[in-house]
PDB file of N, CA and C in Angstrom:
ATOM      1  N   UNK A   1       0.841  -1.162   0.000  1.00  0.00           N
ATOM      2  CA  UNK A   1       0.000   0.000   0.000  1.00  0.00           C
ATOM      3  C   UNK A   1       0.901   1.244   0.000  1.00  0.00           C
ATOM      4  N   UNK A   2       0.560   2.474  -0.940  1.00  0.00           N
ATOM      5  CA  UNK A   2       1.155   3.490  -1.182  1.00  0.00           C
ATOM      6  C   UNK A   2       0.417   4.883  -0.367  1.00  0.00           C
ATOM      7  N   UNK A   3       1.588   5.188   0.657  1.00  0.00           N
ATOM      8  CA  UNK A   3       0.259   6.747   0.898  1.00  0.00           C
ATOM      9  C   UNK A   3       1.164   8.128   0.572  1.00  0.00           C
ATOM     10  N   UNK A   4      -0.054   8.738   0.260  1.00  0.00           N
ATOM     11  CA  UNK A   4       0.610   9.908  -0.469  1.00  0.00           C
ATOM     12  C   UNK A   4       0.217  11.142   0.853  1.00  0.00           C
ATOM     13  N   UNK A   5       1.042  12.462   1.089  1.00  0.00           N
ATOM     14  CA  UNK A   5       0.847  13.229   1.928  1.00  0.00           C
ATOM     15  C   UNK A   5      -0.490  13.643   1.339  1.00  0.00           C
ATOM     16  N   UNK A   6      -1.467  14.906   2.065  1.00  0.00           N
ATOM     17  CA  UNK A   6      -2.537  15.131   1.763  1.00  0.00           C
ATOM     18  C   UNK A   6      -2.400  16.237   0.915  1.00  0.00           C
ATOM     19  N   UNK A   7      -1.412  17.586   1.085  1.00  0.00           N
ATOM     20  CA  UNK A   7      -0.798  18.908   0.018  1.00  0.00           C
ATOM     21  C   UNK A   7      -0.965  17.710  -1.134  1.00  0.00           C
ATOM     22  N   UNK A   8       0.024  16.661  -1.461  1.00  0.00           N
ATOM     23  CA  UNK A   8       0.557  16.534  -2.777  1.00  0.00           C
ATOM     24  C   UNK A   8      -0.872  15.723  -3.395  1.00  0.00           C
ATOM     25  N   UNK A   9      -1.411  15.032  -2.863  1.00  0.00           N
ATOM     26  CA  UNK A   9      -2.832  15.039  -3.147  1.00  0.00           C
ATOM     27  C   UNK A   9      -4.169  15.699  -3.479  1.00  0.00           C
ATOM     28  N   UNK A  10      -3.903  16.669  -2.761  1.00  0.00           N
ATOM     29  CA  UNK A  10      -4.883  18.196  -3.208  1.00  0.00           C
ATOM     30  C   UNK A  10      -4.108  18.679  -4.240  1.00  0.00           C
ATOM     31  N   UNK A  11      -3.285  18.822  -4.673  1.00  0.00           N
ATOM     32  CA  UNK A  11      -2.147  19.668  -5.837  1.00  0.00           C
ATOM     33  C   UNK A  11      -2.457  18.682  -7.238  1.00  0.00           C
ATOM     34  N   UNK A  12      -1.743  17.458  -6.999  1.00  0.00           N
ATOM     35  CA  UNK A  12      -2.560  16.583  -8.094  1.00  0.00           C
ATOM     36  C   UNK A  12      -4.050  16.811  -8.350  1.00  0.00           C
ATOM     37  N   UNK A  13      -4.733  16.378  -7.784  1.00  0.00           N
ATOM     38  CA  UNK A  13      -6.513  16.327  -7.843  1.00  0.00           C
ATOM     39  C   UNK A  13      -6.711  17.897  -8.704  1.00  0.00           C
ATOM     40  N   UNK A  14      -5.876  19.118  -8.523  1.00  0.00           N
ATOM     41  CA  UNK A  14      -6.122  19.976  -8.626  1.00  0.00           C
ATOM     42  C   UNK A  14      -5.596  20.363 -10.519  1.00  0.00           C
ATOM     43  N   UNK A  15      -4.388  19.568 -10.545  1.00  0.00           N
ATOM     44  CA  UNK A  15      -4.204  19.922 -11.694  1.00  0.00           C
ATOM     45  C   UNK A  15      -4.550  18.741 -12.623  1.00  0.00           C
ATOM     46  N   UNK A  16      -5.071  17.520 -12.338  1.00  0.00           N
ATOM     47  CA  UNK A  16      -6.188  16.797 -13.146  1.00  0.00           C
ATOM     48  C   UNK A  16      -7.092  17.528 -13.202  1.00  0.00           C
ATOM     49  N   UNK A  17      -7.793  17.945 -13.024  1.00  0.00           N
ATOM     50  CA  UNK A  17      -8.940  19.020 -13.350  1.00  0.00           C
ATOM     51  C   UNK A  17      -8.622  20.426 -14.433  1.00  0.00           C
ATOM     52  N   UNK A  18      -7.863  20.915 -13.833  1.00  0.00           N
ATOM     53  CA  UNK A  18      -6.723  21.803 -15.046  1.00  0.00           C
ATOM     54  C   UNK A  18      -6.708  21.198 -16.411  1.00  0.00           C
ATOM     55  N   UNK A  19      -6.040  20.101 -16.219  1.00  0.00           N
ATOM     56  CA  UNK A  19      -5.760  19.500 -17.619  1.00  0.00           C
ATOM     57  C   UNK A  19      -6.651  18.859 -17.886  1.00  0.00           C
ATOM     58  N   UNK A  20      -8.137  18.649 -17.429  1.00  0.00           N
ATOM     59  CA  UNK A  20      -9.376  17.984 -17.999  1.00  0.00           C
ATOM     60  C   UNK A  20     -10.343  19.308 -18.793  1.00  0.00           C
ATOM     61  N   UNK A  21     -10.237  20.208 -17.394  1.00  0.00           N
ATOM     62  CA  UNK A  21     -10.945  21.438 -18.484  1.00  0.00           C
ATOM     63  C   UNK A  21      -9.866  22.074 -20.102  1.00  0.00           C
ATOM     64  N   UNK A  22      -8.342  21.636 -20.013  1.00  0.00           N
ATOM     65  CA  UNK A  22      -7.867  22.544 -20.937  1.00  0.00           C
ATOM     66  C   UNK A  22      -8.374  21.067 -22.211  1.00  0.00           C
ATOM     67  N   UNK A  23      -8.248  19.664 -21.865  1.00  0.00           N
ATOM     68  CA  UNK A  23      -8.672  19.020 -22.708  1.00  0.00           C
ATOM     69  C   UNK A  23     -10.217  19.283 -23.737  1.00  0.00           C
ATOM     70  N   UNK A  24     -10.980  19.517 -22.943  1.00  0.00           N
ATOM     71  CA  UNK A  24     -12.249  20.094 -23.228  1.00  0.00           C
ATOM     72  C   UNK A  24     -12.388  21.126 -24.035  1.00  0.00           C
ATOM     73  N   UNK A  25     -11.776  22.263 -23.482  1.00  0.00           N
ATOM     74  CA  UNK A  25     -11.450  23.609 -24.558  1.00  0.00           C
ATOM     75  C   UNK A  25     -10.781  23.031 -25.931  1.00  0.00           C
ATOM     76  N   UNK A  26      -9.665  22.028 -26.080  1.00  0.00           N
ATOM     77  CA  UNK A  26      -9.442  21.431 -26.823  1.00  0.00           C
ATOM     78  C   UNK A  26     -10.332  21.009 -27.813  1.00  0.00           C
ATOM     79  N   UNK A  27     -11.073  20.238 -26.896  1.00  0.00           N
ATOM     80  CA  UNK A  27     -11.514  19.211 -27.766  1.00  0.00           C
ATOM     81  C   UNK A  27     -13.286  20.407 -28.699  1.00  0.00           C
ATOM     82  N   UNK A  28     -13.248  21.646 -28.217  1.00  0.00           N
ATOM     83  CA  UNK A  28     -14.714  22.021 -28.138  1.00  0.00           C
ATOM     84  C   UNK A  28     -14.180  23.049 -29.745  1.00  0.00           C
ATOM     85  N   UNK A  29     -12.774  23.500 -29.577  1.00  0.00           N
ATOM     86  CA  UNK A  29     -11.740  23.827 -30.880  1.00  0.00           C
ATOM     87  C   UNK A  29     -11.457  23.128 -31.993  1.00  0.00           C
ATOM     88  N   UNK A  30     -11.636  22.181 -31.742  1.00  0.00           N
ATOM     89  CA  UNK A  30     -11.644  21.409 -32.860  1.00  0.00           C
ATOM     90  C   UNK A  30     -12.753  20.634 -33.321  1.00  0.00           C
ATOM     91  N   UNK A  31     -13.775  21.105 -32.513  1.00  0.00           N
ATOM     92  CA  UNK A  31     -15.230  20.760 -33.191  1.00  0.00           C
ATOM     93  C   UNK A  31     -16.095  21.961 -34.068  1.00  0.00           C
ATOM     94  N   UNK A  32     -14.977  23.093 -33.605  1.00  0.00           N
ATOM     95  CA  UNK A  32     -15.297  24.153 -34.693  1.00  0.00           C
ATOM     96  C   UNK A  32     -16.150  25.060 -33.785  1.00  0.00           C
ATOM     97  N   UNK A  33     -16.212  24.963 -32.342  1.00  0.00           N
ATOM     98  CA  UNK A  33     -16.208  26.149 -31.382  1.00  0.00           C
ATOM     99  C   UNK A  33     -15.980  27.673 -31.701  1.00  0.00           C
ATOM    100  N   UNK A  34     -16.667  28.503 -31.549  1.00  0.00           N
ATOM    101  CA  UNK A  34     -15.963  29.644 -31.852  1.00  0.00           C
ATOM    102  C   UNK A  34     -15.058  29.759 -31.049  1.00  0.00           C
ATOM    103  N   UNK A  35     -13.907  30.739 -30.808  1.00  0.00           N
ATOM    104  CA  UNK A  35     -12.489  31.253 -30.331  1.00  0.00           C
ATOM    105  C   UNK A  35     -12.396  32.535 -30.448  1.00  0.00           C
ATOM    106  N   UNK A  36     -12.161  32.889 -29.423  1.00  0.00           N
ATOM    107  CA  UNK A  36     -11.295  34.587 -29.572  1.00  0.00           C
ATOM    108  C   UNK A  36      -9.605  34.723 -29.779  1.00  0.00           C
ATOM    109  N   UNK A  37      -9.733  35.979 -29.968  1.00  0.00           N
ATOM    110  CA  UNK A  37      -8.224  36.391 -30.449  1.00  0.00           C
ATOM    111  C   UNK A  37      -7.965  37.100 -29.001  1.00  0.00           C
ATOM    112  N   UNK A  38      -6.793  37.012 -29.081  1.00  0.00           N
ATOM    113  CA  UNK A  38      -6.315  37.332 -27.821  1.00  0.00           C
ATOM    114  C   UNK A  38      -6.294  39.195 -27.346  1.00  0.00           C
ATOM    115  N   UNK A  39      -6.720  39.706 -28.154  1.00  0.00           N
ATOM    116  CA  UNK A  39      -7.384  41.058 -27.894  1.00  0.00           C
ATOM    117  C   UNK A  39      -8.844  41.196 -27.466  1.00  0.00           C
ATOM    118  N   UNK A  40      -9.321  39.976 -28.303  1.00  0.00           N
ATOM    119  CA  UNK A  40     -10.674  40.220 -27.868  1.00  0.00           C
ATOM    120  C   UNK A  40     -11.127  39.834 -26.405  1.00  0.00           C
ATOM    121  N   UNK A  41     -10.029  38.496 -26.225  1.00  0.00           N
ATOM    122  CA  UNK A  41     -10.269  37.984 -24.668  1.00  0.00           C
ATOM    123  C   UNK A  41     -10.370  38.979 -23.712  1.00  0.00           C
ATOM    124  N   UNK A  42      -8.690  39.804 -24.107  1.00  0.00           N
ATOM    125  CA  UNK A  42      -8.298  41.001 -23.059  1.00  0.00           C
ATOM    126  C   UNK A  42      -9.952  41.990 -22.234  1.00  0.00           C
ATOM    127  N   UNK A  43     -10.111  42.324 -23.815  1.00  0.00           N
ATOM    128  CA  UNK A  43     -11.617  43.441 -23.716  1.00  0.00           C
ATOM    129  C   UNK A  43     -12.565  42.736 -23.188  1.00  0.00           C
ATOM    130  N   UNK A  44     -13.039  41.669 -22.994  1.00  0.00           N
ATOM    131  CA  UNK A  44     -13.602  40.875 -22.077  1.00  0.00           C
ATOM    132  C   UNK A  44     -13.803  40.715 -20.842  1.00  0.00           C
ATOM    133  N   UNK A  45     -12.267  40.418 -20.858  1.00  0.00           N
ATOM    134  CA  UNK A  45     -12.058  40.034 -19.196  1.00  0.00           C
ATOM    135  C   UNK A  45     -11.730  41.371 -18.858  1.00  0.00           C
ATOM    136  N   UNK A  46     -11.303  42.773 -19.337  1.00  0.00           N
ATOM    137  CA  UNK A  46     -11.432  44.110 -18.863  1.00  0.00           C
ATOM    138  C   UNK A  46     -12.623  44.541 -18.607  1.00  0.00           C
ATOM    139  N   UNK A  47     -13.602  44.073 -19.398  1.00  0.00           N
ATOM    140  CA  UNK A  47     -15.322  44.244 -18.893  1.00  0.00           C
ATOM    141  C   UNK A  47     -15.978  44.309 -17.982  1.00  0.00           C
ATOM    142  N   UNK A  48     -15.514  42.635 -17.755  1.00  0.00           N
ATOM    143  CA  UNK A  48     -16.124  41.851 -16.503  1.00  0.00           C
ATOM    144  C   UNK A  48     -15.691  42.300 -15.356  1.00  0.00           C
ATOM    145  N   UNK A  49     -13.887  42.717 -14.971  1.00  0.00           N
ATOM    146  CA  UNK A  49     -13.233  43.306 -14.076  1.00  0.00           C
ATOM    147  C   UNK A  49     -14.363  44.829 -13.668  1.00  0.00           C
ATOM    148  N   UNK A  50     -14.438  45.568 -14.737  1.00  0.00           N
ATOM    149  CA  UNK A  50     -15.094  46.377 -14.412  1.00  0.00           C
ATOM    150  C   UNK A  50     -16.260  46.717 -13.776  1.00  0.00           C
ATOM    151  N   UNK A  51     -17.296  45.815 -14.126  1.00  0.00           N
ATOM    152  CA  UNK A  51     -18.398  45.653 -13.811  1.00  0.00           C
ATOM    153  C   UNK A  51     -18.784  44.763 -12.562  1.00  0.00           C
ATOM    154  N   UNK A  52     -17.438  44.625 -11.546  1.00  0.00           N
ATOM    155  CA  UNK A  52     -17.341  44.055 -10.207  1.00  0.00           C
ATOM    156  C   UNK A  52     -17.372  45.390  -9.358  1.00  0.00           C
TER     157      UNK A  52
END
């Protein structure tokens, strides 16, 4: 039997999820998803900031 500390367990768990949502974005891009350009993201997420 293998035990792992509980940090390096929350850290894993944490970046399986990371790399499940970036798989997804992936996979939602190559189903012909729309995408922004990286200006448009900016003006976006400057929006949203604002409107907090």
């Amino acid at each position: 039997m293998a035990l792992m500390d509980i940090d390096v367990f929350e850290k894993e768990e944490q970046l399986l999820k990371l790399r499940e949502k970036v798989l997804q974005g992936e996979q939602g891009r190559i189903d012909g998803a729309e995408t922004l350009g990286v200006s448009q993201a900016r003006k976006l997420l400057k929006e949203r900031l604002n409107d907090m």
